[in-house]
PDB file of N, CA and C in Angstrom:
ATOM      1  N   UNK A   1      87.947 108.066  80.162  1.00  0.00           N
ATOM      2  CA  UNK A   1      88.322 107.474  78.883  1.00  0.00           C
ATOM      3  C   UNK A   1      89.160 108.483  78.108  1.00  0.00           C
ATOM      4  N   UNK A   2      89.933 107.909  77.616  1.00  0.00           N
ATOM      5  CA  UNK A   2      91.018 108.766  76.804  1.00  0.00           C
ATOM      6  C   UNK A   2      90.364 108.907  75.459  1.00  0.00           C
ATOM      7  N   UNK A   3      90.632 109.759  74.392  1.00  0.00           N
ATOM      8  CA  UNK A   3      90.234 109.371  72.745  1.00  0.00           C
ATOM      9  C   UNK A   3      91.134 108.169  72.358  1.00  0.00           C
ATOM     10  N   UNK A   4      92.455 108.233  72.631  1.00  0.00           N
ATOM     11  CA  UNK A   4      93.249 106.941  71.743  1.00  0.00           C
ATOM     12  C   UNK A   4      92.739 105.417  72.547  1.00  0.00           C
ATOM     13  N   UNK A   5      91.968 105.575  73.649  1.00  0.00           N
ATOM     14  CA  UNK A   5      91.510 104.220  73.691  1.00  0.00           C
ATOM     15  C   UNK A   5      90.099 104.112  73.547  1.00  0.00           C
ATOM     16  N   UNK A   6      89.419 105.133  72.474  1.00  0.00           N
ATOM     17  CA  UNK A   6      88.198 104.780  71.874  1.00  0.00           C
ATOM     18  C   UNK A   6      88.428 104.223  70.115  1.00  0.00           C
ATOM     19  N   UNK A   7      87.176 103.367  69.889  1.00  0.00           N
ATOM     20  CA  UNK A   7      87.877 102.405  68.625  1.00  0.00           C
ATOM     21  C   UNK A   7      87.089 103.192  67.659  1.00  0.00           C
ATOM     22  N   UNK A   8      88.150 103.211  66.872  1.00  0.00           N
ATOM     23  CA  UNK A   8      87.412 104.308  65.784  1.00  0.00           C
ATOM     24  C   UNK A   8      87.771 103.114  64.632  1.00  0.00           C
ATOM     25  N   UNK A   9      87.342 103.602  63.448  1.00  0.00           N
ATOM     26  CA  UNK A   9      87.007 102.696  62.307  1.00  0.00           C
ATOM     27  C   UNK A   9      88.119 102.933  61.437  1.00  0.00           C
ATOM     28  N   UNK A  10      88.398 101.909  60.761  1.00  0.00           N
ATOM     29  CA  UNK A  10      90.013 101.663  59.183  1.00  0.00           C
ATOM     30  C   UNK A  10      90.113 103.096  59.095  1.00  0.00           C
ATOM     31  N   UNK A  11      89.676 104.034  58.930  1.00  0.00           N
ATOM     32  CA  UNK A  11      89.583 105.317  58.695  1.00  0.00           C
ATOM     33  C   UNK A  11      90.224 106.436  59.794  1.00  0.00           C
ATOM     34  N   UNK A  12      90.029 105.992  60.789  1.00  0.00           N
ATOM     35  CA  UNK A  12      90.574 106.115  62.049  1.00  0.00           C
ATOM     36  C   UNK A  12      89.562 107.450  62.857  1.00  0.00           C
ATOM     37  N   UNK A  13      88.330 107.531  61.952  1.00  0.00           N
ATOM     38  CA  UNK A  13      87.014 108.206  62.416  1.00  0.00           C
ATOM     39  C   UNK A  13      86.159 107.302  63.381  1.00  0.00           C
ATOM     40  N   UNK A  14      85.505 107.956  64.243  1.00  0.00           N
ATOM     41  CA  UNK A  14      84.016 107.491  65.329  1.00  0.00           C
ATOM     42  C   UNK A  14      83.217 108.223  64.654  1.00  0.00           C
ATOM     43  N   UNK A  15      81.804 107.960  64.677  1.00  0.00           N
ATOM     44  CA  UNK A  15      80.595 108.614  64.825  1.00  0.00           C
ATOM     45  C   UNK A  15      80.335 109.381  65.470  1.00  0.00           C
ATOM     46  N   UNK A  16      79.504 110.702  65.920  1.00  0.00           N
ATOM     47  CA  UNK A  16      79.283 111.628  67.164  1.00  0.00           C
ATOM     48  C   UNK A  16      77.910 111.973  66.579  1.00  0.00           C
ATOM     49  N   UNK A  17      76.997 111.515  67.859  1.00  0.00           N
ATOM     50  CA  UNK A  17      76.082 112.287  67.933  1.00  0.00           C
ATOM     51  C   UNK A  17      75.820 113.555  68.101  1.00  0.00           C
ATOM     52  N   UNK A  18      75.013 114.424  67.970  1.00  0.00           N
ATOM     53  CA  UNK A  18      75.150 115.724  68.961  1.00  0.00           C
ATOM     54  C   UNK A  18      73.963 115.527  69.430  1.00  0.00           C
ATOM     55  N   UNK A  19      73.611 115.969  70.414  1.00  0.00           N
ATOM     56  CA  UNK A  19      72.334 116.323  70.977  1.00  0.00           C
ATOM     57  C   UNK A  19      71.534 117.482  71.974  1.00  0.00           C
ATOM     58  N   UNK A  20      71.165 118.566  71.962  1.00  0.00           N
ATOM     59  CA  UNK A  20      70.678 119.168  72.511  1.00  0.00           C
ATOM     60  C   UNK A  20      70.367 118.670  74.239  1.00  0.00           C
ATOM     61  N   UNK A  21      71.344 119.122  75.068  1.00  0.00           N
ATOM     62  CA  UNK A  21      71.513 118.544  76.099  1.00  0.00           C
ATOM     63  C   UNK A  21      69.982 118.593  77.032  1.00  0.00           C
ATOM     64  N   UNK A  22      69.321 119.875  76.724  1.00  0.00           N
ATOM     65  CA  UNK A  22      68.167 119.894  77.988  1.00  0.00           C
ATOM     66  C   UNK A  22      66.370 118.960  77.069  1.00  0.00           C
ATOM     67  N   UNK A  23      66.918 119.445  76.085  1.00  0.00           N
ATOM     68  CA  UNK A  23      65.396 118.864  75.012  1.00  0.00           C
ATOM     69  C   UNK A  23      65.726 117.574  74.537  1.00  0.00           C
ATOM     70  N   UNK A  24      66.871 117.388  74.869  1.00  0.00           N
ATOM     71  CA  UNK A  24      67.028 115.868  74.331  1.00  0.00           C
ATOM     72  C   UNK A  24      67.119 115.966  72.296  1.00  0.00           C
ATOM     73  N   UNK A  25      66.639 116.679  71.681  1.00  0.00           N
ATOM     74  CA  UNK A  25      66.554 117.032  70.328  1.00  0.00           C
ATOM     75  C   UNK A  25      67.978 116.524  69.230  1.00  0.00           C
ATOM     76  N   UNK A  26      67.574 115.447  69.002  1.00  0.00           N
ATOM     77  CA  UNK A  26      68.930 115.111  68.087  1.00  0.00           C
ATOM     78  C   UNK A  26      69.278 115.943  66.775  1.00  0.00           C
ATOM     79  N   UNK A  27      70.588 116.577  66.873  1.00  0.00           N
ATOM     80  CA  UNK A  27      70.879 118.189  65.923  1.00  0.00           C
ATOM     81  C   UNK A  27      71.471 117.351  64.126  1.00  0.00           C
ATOM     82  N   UNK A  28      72.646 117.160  65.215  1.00  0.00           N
ATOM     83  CA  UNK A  28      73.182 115.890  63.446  1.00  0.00           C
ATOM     84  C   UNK A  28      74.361 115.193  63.903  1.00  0.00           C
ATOM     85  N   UNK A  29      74.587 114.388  63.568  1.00  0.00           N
ATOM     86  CA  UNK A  29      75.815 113.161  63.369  1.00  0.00           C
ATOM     87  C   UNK A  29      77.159 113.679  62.700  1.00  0.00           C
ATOM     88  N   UNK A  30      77.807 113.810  63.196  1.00  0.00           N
ATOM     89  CA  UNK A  30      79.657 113.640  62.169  1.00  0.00           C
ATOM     90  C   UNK A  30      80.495 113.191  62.775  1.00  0.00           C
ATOM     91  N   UNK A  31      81.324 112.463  62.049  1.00  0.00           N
ATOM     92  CA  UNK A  31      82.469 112.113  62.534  1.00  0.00           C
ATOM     93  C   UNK A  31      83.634 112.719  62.979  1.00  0.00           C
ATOM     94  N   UNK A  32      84.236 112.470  63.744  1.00  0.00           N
ATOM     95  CA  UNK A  32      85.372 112.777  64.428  1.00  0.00           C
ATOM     96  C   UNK A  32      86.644 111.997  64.328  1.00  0.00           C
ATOM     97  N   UNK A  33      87.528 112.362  64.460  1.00  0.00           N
ATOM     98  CA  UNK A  33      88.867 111.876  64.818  1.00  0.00           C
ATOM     99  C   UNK A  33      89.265 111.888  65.888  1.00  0.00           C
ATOM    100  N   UNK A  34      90.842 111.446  66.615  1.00  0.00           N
ATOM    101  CA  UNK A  34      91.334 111.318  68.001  1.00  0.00           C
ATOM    102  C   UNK A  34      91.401 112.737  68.050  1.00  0.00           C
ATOM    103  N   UNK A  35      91.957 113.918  67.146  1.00  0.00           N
ATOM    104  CA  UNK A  35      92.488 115.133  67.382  1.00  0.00           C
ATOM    105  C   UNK A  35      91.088 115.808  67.737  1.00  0.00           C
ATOM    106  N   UNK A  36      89.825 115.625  66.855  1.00  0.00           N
ATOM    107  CA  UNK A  36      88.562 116.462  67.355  1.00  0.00           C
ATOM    108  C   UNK A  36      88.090 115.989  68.751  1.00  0.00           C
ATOM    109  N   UNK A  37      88.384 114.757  68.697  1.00  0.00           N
ATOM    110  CA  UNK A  37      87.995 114.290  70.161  1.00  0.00           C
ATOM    111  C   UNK A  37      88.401 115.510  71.135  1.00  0.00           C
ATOM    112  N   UNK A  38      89.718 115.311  71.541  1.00  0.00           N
ATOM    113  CA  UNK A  38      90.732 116.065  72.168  1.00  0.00           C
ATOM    114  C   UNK A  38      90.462 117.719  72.152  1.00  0.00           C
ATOM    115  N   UNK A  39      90.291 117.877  70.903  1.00  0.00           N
ATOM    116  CA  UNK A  39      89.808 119.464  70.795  1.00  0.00           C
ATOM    117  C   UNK A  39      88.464 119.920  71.282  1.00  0.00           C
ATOM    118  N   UNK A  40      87.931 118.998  71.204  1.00  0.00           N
ATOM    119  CA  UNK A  40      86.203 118.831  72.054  1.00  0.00           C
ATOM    120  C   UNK A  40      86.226 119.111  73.439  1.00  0.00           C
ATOM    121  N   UNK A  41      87.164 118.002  74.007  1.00  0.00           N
ATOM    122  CA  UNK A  41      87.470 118.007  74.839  1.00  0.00           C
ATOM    123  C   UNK A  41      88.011 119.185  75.919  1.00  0.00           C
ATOM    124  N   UNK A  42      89.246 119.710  74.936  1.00  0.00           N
ATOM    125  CA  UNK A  42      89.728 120.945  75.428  1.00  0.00           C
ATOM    126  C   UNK A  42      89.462 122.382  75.813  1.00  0.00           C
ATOM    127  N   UNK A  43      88.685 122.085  74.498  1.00  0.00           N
ATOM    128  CA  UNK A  43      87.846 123.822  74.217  1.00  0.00           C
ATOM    129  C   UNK A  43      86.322 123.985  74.592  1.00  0.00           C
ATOM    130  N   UNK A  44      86.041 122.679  74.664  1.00  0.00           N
ATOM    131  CA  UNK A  44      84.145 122.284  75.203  1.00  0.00           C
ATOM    132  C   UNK A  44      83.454 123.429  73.912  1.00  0.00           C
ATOM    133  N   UNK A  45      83.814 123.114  72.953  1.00  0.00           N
ATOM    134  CA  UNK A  45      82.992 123.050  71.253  1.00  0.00           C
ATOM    135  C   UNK A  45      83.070 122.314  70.854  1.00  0.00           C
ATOM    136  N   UNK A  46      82.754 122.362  69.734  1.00  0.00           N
ATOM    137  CA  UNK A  46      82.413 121.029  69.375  1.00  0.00           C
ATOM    138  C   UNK A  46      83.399 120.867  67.640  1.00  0.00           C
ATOM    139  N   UNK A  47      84.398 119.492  67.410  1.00  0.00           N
ATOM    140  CA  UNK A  47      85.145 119.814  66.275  1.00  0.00           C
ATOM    141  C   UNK A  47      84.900 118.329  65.945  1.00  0.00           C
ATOM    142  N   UNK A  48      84.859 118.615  64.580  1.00  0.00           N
ATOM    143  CA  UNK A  48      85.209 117.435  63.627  1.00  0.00           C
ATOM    144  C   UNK A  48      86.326 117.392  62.923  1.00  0.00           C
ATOM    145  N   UNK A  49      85.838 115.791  62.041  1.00  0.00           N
ATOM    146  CA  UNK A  49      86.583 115.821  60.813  1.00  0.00           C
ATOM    147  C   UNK A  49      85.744 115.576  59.829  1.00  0.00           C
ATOM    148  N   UNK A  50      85.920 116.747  58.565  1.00  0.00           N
ATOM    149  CA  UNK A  50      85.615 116.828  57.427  1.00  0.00           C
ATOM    150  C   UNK A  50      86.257 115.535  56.370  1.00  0.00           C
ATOM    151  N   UNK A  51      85.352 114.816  56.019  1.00  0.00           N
ATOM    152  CA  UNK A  51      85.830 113.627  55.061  1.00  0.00           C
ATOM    153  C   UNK A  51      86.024 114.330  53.617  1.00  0.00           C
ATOM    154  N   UNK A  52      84.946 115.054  53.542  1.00  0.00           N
ATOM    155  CA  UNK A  52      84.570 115.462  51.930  1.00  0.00           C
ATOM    156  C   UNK A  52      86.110 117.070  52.275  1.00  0.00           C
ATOM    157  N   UNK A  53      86.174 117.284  53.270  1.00  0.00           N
ATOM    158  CA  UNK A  53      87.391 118.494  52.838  1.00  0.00           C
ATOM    159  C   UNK A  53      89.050 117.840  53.472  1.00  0.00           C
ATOM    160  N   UNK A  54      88.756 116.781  54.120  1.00  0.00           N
ATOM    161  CA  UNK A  54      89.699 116.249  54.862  1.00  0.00           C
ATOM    162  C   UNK A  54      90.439 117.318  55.624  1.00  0.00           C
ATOM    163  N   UNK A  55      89.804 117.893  56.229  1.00  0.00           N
ATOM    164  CA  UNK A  55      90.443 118.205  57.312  1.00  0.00           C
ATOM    165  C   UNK A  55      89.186 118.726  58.873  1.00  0.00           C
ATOM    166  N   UNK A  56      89.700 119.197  59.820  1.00  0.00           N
ATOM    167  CA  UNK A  56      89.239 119.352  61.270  1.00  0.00           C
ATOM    168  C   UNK A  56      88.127 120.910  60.693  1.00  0.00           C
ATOM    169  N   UNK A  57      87.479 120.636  61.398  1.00  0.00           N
ATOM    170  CA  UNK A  57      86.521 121.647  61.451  1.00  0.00           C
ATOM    171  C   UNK A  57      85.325 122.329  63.063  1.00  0.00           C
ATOM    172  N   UNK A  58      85.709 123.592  63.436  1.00  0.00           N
ATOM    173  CA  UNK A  58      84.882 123.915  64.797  1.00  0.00           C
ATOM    174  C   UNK A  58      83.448 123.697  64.465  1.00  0.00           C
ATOM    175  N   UNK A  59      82.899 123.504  64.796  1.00  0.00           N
ATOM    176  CA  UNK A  59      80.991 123.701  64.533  1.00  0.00           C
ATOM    177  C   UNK A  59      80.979 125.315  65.162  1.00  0.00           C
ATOM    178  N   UNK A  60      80.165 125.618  64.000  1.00  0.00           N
ATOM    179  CA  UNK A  60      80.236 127.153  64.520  1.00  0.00           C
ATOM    180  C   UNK A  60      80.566 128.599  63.819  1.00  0.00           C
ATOM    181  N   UNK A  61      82.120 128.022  63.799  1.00  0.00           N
ATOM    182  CA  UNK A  61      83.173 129.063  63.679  1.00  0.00           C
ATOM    183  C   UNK A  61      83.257 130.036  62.611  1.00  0.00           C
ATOM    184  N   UNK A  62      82.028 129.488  61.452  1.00  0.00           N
ATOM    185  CA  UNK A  62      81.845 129.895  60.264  1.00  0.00           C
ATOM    186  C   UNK A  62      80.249 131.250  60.512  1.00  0.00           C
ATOM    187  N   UNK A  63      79.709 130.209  61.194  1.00  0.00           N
ATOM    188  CA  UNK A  63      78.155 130.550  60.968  1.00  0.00           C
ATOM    189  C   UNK A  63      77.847 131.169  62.270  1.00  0.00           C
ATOM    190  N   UNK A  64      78.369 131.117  63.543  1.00  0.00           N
ATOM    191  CA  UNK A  64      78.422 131.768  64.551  1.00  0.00           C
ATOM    192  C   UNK A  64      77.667 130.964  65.324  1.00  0.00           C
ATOM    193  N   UNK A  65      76.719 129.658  64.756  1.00  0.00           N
ATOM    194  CA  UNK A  65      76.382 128.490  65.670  1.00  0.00           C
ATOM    195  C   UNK A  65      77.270 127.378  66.480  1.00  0.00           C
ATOM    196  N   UNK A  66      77.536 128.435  67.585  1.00  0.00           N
ATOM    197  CA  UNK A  66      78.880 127.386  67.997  1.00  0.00           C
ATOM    198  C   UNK A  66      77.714 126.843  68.865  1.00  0.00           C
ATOM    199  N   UNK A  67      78.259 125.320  69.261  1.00  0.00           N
ATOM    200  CA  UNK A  67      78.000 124.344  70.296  1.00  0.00           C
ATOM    201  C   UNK A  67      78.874 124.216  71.072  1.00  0.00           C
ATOM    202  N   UNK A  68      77.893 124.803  72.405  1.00  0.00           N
ATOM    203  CA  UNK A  68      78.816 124.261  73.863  1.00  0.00           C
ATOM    204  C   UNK A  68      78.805 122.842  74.263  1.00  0.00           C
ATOM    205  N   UNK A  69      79.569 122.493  74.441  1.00  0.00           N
ATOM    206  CA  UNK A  69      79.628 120.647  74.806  1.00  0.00           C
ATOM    207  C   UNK A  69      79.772 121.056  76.925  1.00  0.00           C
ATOM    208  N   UNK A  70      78.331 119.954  77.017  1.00  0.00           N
ATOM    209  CA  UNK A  70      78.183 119.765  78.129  1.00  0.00           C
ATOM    210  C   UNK A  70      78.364 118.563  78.950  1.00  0.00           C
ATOM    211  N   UNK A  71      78.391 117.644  78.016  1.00  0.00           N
ATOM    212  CA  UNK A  71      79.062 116.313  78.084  1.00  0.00           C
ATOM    213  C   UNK A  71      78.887 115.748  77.139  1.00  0.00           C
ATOM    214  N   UNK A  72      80.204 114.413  77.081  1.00  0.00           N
ATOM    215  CA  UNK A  72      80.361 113.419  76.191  1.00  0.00           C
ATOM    216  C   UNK A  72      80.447 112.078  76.842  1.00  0.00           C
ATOM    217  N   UNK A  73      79.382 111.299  76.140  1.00  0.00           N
ATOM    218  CA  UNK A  73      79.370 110.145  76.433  1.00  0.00           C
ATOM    219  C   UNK A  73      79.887 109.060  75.424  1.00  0.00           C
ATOM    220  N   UNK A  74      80.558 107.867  75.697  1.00  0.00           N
ATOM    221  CA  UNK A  74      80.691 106.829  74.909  1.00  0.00           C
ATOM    222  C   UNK A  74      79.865 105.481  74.816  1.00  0.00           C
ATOM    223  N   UNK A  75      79.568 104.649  73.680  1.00  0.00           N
ATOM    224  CA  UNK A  75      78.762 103.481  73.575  1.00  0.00           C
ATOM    225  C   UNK A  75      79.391 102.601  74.460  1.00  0.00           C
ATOM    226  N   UNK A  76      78.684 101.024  74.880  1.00  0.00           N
ATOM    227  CA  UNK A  76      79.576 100.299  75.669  1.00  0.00           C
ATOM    228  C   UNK A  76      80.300  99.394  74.216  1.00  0.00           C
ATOM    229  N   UNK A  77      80.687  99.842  73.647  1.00  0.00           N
ATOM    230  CA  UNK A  77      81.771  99.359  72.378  1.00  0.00           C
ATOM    231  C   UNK A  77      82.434  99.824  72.030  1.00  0.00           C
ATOM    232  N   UNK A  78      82.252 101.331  72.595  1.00  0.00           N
ATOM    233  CA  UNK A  78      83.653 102.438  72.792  1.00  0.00           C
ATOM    234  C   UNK A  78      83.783 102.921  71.458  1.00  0.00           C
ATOM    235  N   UNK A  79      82.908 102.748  70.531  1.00  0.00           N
ATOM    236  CA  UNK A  79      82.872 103.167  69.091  1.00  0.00           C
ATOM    237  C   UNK A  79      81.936 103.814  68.834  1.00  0.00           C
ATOM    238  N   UNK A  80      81.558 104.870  69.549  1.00  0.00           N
ATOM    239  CA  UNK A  80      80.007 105.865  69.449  1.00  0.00           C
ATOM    240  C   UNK A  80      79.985 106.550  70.368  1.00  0.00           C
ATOM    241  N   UNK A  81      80.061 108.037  69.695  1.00  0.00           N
ATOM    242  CA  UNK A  81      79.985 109.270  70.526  1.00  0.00           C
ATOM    243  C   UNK A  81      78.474 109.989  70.972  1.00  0.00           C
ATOM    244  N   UNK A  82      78.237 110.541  72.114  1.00  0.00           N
ATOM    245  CA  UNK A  82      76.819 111.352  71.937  1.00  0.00           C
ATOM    246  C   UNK A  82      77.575 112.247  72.801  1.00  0.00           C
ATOM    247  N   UNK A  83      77.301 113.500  72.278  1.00  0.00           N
ATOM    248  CA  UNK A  83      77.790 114.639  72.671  1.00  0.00           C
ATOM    249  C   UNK A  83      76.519 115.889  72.817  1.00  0.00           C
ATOM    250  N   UNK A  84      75.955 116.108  74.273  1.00  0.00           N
ATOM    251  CA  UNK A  84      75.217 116.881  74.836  1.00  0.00           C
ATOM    252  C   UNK A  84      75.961 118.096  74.674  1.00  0.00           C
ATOM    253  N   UNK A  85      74.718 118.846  73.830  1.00  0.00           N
ATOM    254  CA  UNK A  85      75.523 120.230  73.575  1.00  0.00           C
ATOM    255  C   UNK A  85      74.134 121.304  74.203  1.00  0.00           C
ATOM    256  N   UNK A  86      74.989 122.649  73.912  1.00  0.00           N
ATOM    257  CA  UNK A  86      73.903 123.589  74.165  1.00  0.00           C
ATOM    258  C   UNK A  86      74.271 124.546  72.715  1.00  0.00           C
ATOM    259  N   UNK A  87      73.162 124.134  71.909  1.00  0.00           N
ATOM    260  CA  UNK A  87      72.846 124.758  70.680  1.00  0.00           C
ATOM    261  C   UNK A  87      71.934 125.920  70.084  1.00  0.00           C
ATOM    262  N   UNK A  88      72.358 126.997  70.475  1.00  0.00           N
ATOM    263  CA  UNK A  88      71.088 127.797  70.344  1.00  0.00           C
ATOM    264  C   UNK A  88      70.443 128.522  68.997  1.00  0.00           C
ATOM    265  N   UNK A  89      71.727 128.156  68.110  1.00  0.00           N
ATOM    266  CA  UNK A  89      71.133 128.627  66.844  1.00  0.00           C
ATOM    267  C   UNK A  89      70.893 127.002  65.769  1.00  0.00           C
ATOM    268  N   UNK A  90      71.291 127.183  64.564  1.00  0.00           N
ATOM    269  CA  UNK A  90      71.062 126.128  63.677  1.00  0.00           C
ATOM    270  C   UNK A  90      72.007 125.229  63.771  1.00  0.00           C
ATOM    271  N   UNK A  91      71.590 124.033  63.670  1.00  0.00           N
ATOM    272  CA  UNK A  91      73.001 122.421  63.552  1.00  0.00           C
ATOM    273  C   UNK A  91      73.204 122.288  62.049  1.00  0.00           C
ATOM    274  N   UNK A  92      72.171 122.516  61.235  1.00  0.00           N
ATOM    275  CA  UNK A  92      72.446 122.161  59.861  1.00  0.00           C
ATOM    276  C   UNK A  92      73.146 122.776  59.039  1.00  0.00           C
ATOM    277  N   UNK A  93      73.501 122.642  57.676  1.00  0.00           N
ATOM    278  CA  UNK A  93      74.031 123.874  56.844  1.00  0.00           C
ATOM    279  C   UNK A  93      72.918 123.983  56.456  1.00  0.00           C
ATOM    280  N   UNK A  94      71.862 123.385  55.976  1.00  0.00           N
ATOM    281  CA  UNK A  94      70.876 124.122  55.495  1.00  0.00           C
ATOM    282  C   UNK A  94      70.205 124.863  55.849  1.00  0.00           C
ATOM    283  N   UNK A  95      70.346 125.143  57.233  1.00  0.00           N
ATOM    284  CA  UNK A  95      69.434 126.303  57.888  1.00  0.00           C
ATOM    285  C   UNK A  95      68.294 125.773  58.462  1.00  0.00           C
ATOM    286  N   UNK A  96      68.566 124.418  59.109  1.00  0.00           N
ATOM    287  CA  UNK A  96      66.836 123.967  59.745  1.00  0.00           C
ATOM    288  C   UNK A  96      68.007 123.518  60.814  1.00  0.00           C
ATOM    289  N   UNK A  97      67.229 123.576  62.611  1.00  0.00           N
ATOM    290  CA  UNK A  97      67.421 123.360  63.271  1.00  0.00           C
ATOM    291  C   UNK A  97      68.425 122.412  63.698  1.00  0.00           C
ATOM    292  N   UNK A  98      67.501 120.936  63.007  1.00  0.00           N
ATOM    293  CA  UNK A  98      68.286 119.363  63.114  1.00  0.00           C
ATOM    294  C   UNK A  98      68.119 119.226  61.833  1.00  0.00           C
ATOM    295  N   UNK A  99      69.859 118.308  61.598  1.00  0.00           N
ATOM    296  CA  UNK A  99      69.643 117.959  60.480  1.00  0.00           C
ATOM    297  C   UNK A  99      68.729 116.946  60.177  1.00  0.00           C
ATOM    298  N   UNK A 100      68.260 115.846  60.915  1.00  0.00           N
ATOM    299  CA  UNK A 100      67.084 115.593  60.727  1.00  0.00           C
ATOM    300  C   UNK A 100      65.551 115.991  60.942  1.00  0.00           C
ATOM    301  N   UNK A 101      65.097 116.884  59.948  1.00  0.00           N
ATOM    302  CA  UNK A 101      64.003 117.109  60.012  1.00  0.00           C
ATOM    303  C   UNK A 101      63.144 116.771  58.616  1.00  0.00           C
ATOM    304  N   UNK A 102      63.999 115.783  58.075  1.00  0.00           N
ATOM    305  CA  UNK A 102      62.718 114.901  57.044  1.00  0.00           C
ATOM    306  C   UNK A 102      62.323 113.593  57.598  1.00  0.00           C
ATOM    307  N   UNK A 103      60.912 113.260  57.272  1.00  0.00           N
ATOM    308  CA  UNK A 103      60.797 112.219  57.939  1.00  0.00           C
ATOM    309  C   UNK A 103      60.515 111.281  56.472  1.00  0.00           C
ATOM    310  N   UNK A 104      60.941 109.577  56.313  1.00  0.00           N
ATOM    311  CA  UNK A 104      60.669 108.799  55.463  1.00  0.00           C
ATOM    312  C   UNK A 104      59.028 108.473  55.096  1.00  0.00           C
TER     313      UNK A 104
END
């Protein structure tokens, strides 16, 4: 699968899971673009797109929690990313593991 023939939304963003490839441990969700796709792709880290800064961003590159991407999978609607990573430090900015770790 290519990125330009995955369907991304009016926005021209997908969803991406991440996930801790061997624990299965879901880290956090962001969106992506065709270019982070591609850069994901290329560099096997892991990149977004920043809505709130509008622009591309490495996971990592700041905080030294980079994610290795071990594979990427797509939904069968071609509009949903899960991206098996190997994460060994924090996914959050806040400093907890997954960003989900509140429960309702």
């Amino acid at each position: 699968m290519k990125s330009e023939d995955l369907k991304y939304n009016e926005l021209g963003l997908i969803p991406a899971i991440v996930q801790q490839f061997d624990t299965r441990e879901v880290l956090m969700m962001a969106w992506m673009n065709a270019e982070s796709v591609e850069l994901t792709k290329s560099t096997q880290t892991t990149w977004f797109w920043s809505r709130s800064r509008g622009e591309l961003w490495n996971k990592g590159a700041t905080s030294g929690n980079v994610q290795r991407v071990k594979a990427i999978y797509y939904d069968c609607d071609e509009d949903c990313l899960l991206i098996e990573v190997d994460s060994p430090g924090v996914a959050c900015h806040t400093g907890e593991r997954s960003c989900f770790y509140r429960q309702m």
